[in-house]
C-alpha atoms as a PDB file:
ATOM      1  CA  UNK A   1      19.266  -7.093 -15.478  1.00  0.00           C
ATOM      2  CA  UNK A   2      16.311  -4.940 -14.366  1.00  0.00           C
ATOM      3  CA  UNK A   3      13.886  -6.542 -12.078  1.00  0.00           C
ATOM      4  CA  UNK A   4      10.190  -7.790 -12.460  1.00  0.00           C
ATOM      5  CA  UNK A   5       7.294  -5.610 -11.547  1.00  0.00           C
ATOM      6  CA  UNK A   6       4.622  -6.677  -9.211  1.00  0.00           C
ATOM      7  CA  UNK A   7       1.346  -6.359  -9.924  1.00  0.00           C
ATOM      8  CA  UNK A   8      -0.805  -3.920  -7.539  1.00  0.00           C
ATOM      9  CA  UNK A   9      -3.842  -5.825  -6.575  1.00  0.00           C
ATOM     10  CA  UNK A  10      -6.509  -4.705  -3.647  1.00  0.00           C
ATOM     11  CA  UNK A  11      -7.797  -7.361  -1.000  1.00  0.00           C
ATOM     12  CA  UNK A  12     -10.984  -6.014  -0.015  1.00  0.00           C
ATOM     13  CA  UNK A  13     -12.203  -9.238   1.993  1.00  0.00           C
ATOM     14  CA  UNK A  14      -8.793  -8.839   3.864  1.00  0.00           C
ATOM     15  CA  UNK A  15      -8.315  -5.067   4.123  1.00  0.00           C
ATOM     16  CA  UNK A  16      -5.420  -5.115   2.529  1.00  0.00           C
ATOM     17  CA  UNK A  17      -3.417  -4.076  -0.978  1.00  0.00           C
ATOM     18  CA  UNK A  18      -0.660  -6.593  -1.885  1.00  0.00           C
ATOM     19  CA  UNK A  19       2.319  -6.773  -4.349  1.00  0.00           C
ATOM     20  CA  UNK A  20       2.037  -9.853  -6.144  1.00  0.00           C
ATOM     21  CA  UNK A  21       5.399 -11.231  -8.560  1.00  0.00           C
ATOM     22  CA  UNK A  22       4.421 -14.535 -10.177  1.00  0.00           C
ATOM     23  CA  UNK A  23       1.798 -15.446  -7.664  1.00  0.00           C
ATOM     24  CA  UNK A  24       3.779 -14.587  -4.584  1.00  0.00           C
ATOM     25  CA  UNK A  25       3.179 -11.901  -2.247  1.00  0.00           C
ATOM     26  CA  UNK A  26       6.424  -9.735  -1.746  1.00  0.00           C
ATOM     27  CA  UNK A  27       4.666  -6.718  -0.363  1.00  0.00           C
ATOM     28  CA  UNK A  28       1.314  -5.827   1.587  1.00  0.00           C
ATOM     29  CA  UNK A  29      -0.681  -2.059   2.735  1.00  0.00           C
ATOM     30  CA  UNK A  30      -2.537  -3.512   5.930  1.00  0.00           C
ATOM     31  CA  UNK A  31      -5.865  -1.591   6.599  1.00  0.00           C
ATOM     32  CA  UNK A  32      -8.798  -0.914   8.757  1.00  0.00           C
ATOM     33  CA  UNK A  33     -11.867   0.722   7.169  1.00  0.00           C
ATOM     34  CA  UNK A  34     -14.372   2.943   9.747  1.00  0.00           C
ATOM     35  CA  UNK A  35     -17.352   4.664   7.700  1.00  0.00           C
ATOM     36  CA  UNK A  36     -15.307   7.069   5.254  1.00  0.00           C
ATOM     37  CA  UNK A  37     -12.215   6.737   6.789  1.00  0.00           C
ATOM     38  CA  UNK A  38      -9.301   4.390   5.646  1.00  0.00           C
ATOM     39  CA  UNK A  39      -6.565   3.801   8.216  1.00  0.00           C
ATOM     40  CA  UNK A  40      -3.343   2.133   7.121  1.00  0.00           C
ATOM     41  CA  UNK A  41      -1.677   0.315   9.969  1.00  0.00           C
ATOM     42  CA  UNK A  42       1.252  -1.546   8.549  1.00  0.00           C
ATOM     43  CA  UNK A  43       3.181  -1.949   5.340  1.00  0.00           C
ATOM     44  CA  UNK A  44       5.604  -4.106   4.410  1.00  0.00           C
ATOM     45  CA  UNK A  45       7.981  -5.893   1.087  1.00  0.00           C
ATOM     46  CA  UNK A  46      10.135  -9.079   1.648  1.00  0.00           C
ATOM     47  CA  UNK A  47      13.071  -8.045   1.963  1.00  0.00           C
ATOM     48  CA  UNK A  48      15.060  -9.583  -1.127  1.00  0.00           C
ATOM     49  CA  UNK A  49      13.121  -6.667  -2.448  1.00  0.00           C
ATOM     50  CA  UNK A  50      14.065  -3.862  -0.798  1.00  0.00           C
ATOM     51  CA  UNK A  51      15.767  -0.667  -2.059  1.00  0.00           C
ATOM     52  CA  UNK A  52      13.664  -0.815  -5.194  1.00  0.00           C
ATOM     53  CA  UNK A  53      10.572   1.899  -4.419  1.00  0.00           C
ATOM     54  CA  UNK A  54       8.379  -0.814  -4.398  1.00  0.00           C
ATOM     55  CA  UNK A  55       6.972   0.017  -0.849  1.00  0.00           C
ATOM     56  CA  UNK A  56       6.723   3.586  -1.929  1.00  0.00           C
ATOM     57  CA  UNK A  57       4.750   2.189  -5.084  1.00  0.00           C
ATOM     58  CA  UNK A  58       2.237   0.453  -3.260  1.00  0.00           C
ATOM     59  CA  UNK A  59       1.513   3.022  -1.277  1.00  0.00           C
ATOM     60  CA  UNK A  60       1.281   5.483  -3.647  1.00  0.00           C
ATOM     61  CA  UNK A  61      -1.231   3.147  -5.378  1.00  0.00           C
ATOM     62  CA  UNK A  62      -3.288   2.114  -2.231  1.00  0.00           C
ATOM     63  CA  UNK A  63      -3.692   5.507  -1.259  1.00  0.00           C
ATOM     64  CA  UNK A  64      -5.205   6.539  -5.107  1.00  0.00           C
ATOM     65  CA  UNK A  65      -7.832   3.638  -4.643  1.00  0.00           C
ATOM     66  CA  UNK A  66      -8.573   4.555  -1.584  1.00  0.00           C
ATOM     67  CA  UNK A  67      -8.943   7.944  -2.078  1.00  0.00           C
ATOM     68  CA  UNK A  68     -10.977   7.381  -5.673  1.00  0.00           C
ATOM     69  CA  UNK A  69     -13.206   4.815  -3.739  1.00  0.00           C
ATOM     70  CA  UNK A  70     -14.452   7.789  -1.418  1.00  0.00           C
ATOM     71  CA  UNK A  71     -12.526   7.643   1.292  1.00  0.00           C
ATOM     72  CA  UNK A  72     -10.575   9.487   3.701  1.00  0.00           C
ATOM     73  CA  UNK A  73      -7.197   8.312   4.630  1.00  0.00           C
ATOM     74  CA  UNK A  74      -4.902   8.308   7.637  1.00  0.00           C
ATOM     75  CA  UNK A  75      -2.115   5.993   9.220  1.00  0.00           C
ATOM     76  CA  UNK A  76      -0.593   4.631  12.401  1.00  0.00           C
ATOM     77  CA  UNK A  77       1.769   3.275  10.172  1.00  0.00           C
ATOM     78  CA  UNK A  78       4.578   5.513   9.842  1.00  0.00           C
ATOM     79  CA  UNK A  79       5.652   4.845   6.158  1.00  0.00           C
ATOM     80  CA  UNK A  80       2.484   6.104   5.124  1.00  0.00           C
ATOM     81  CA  UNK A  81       2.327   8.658   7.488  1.00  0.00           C
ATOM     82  CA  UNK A  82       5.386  10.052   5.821  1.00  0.00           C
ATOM     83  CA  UNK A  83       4.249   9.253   2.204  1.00  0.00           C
ATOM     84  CA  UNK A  84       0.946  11.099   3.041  1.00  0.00           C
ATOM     85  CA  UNK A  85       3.085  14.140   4.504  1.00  0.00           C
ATOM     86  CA  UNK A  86       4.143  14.199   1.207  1.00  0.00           C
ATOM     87  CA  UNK A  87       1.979  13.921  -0.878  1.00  0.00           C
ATOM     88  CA  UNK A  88      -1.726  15.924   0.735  1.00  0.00           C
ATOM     89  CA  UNK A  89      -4.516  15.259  -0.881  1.00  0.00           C
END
């Protein structure tokens, strides 16, 4: 049985990108915006969902949206600090 896919949605009012399955959060990017620059300072998925990409997927999608909305992006948190090691701009 393959498993649902969460839809990528962006928080602005809460600095934040979230995973949502069915109207349930099962993943959040946590952000703080300064002028240009985005910094990403935690990530997270529920863990019944783990082992799936899915917290390499919403990275992957909150950095694009960040990036095509102007900005500049870092981390403190250190799964995108590896994703962006990566994956440059």
């Amino acid at each position: 049985m393959t498993q649902p896919t969460p839809a990528f949605q962006s928080v602005p009012d809460r600095s934040r990108y979230v995973l949502d399955l069915d109207g349930r959060v099962i993943g959040k990017a946590l952000y703080g915006d300064e002028g240009a620059t985005r910094t990403f300072v935690h990530t997270e998925v529920d863990a019944e969902f783990t082992g799936h990409g899915l917290a390499t997927s919403l990275i992957a999608q909150a950095v694009a949206d960040s990036r095509a909305a102007g900005k500049t992006v870092q981390a403190t948190c250190p799964l995108v600090a590896a994703y962006l090691e990566k994956n440059p701009a």
